[in-house]
Structure formats: C-alpha cells, structure tokens
PDB file of N, CA and C in Angstrom:
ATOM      1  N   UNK A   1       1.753  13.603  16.677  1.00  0.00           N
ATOM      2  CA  UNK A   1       0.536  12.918  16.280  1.00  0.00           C
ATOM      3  C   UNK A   1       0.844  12.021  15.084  1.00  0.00           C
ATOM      4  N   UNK A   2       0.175  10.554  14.771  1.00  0.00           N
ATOM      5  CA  UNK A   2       0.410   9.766  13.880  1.00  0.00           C
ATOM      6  C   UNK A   2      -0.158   9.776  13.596  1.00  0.00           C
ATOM      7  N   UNK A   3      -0.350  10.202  11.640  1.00  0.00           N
ATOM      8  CA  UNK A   3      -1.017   9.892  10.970  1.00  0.00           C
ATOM      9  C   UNK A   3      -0.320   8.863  10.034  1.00  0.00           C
ATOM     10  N   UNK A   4      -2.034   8.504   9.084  1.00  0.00           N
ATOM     11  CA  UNK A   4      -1.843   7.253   8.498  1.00  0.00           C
ATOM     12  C   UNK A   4      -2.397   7.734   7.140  1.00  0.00           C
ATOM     13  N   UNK A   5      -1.566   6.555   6.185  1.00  0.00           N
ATOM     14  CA  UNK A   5      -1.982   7.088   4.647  1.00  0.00           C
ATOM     15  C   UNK A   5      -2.221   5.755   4.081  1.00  0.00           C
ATOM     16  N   UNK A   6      -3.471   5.384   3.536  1.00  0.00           N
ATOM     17  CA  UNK A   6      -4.177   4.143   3.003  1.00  0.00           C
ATOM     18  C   UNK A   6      -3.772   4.276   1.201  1.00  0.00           C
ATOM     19  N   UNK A   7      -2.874   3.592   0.195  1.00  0.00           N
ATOM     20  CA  UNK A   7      -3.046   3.672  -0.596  1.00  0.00           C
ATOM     21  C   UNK A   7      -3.400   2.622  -1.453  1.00  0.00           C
ATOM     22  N   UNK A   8      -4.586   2.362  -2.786  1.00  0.00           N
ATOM     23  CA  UNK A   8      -5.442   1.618  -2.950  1.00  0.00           C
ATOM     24  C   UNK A   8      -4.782   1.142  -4.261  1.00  0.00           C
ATOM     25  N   UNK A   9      -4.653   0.486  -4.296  1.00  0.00           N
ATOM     26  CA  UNK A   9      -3.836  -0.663  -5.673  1.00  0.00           C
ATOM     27  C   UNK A   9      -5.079  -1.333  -6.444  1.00  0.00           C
ATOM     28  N   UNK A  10      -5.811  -0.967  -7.230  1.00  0.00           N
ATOM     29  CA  UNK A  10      -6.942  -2.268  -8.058  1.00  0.00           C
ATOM     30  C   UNK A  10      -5.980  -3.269  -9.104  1.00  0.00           C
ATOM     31  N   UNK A  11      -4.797  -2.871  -9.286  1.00  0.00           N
ATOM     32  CA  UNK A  11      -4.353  -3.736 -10.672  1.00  0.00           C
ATOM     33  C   UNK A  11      -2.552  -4.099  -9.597  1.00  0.00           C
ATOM     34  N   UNK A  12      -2.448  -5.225  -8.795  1.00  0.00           N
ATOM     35  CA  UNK A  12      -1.920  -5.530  -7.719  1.00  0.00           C
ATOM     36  C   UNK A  12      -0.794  -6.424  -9.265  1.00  0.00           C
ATOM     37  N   UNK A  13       1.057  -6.222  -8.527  1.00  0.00           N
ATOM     38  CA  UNK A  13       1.711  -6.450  -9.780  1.00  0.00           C
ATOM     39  C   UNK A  13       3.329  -5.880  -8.826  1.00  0.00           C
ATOM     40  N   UNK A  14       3.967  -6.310  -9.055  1.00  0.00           N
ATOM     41  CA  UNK A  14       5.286  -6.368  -8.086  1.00  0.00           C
ATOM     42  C   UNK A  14       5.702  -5.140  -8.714  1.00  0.00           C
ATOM     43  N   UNK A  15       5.264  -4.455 -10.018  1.00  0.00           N
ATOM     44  CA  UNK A  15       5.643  -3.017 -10.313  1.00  0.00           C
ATOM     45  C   UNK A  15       4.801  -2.201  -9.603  1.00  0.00           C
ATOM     46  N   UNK A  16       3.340  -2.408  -9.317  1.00  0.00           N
ATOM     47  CA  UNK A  16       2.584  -1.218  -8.898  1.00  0.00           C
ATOM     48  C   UNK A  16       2.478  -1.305  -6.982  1.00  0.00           C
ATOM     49  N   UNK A  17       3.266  -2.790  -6.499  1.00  0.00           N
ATOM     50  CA  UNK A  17       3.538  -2.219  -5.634  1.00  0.00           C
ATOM     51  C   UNK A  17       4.886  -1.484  -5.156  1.00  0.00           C
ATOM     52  N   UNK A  18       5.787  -2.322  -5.915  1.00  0.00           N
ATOM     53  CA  UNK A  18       7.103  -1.126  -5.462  1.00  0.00           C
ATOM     54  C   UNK A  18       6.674   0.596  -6.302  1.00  0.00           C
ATOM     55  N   UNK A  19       5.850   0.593  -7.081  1.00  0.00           N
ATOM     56  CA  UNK A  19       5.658   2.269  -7.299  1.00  0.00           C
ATOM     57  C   UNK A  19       5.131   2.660  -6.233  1.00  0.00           C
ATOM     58  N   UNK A  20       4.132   2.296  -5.414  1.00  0.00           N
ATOM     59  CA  UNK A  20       3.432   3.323  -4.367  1.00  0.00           C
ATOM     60  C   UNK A  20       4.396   2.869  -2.936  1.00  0.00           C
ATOM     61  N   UNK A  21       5.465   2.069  -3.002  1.00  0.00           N
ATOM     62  CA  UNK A  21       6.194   2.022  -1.729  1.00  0.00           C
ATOM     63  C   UNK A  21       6.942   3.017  -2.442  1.00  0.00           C
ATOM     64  N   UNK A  22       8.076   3.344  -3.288  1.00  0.00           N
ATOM     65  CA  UNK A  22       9.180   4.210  -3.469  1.00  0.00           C
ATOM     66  C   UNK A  22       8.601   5.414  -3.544  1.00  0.00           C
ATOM     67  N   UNK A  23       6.943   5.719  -3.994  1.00  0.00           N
ATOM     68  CA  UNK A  23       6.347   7.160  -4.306  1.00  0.00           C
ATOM     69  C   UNK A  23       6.063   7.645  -2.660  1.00  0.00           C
ATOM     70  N   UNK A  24       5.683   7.046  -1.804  1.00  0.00           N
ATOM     71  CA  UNK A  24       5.253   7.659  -0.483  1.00  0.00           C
ATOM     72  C   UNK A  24       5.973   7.631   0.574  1.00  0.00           C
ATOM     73  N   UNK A  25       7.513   6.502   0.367  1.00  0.00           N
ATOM     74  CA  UNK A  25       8.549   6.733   1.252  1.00  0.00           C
ATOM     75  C   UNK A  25       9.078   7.754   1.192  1.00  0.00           C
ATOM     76  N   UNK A  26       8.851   8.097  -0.266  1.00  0.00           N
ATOM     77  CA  UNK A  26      10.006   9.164  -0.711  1.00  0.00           C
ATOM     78  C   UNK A  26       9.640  10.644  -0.562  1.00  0.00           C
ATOM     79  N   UNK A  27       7.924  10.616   0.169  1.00  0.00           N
ATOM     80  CA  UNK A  27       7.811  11.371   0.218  1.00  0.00           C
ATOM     81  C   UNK A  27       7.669  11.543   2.112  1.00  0.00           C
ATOM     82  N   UNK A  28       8.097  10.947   2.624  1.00  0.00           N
ATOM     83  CA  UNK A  28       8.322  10.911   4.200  1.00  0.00           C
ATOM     84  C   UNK A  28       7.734   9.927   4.840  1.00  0.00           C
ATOM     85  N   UNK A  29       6.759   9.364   4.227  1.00  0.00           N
ATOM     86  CA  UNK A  29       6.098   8.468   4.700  1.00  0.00           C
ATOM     87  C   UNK A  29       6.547   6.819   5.027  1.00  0.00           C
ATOM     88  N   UNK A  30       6.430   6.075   6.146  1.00  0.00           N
ATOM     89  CA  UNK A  30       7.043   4.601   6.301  1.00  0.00           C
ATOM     90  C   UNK A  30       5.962   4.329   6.299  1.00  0.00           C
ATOM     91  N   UNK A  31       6.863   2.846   5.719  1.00  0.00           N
ATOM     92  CA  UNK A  31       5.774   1.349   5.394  1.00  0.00           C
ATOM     93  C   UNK A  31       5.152   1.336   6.482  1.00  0.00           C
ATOM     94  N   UNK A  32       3.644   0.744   6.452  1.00  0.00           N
ATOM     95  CA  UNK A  32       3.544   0.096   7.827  1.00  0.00           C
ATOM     96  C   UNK A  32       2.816  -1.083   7.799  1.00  0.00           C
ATOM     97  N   UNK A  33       2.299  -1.375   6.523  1.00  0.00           N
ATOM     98  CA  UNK A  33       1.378  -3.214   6.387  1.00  0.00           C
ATOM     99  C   UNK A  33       1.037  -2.843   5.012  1.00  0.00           C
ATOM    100  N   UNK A  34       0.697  -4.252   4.760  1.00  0.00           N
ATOM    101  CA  UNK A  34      -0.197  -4.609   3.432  1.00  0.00           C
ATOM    102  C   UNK A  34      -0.983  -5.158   3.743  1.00  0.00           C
ATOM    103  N   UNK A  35      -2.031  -5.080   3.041  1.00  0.00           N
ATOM    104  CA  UNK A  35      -3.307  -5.831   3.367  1.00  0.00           C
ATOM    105  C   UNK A  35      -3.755  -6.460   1.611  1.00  0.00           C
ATOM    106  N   UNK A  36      -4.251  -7.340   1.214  1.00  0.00           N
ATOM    107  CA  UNK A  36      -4.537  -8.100  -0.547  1.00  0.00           C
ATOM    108  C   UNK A  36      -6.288  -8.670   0.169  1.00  0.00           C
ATOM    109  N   UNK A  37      -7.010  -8.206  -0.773  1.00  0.00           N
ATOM    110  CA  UNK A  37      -8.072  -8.542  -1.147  1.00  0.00           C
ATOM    111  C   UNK A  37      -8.370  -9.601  -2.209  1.00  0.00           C
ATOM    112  N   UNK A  38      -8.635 -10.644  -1.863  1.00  0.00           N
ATOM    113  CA  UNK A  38      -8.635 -12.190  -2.864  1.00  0.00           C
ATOM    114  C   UNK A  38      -9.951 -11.950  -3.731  1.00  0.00           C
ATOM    115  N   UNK A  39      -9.539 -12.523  -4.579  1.00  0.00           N
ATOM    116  CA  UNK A  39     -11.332 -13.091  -5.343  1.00  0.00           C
ATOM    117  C   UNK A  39     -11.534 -14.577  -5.111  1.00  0.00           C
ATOM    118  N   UNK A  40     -12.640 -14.946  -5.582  1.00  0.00           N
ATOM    119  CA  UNK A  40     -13.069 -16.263  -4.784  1.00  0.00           C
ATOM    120  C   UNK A  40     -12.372 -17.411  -5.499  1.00  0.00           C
ATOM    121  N   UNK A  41     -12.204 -17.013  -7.105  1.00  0.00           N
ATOM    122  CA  UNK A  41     -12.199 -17.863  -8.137  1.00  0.00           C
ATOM    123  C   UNK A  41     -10.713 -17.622  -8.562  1.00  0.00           C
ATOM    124  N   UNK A  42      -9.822 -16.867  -7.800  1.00  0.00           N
ATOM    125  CA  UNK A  42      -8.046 -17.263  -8.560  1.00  0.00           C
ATOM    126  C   UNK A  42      -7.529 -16.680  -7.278  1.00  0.00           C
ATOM    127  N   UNK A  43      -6.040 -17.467  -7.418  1.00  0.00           N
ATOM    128  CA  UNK A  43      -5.110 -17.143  -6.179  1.00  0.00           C
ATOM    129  C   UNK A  43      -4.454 -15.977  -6.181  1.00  0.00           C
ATOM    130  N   UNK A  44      -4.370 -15.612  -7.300  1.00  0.00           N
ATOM    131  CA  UNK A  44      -4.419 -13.853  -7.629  1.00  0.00           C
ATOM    132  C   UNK A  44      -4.883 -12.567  -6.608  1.00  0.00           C
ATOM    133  N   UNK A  45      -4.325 -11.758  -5.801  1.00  0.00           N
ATOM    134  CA  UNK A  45      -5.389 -10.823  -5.559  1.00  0.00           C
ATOM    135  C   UNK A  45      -6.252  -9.838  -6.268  1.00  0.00           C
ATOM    136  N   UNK A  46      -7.357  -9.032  -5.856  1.00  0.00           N
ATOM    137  CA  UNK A  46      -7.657  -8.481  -6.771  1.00  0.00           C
ATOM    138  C   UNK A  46      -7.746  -6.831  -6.259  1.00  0.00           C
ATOM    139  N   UNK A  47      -7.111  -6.431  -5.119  1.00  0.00           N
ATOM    140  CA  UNK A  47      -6.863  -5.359  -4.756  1.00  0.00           C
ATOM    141  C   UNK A  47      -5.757  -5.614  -3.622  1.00  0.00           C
ATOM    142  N   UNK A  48      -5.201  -4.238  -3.547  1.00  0.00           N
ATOM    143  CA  UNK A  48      -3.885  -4.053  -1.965  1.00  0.00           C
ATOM    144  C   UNK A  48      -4.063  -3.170  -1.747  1.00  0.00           C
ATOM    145  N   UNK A  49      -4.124  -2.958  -0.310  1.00  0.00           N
ATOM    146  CA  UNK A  49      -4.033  -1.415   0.309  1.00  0.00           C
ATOM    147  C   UNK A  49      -2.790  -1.553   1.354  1.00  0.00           C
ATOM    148  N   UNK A  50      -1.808  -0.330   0.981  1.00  0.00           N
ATOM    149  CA  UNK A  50      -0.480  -0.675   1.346  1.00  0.00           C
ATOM    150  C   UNK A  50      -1.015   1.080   2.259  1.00  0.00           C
ATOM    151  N   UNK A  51      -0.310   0.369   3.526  1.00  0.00           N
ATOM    152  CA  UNK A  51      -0.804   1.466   4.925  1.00  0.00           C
ATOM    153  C   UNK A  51       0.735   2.490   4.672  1.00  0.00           C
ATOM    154  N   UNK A  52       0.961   3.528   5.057  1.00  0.00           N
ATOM    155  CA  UNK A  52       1.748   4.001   5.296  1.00  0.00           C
ATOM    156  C   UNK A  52       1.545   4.669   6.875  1.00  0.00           C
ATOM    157  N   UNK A  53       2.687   5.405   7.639  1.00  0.00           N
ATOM    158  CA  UNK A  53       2.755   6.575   8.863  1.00  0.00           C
ATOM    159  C   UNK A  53       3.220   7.436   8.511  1.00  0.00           C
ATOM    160  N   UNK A  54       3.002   8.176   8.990  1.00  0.00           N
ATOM    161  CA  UNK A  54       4.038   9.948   9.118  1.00  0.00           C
ATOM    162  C   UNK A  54       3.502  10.320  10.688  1.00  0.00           C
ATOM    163  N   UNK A  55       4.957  10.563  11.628  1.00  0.00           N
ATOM    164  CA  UNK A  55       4.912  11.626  12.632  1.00  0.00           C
ATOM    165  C   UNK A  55       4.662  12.770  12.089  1.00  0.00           C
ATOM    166  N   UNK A  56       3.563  13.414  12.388  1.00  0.00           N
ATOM    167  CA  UNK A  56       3.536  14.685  12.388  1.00  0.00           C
ATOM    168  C   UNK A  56       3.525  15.728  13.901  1.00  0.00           C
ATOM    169  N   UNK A  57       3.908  17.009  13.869  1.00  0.00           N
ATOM    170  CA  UNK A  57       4.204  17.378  15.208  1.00  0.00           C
ATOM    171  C   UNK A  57       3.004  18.718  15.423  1.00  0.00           C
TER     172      UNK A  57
END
C-alpha cells in the first residue's frame, strides 16, 4: 500500500527545503513533487508543500 506524506514549508528558502528533503528521505520516505504557493504581489513563494511516498506492506 502507498502512502503519502504532505510536508508544509510557510518560510520557503533553499535551506528549509533541502531540510525537509534530507529529514524524510532519511527517514524512508522518497521525493515525489513540489508544489509553491505564490502571492499576488512578489515572485517569491509564500508556501511549499513537498509530497513524499513510502511503500508500506
């Protein structure tokens, strides 16, 4: 069975996303997308939700 693990970034930053990729690979879990939430007024995002999988049996 595949499950999925949604983790929620509000302060989006090339450190806080390699922390929650190296924290949930490392804990068995693979990448599986990013998704960035824009604001209207900067090219900035202002949230990421980085998907992870795990086979579980």
């Amino acid at each position: 069975m595949l499950q999925y693990k949604v983790v929620e970034l509000s302060h989006v930053s090339e450190d806080t996303i390699e922390e929650a990729l190296n924290e949930w690979t490392r804990k068995g879990w693979k990448f599986d997308a990013m998704q960035f939430a824009m604001r209207d007024a900067s090219k900035r995002p202002a949230m990421a939700f980085v998907v992870f999988t795990k086979e579980e049996n």
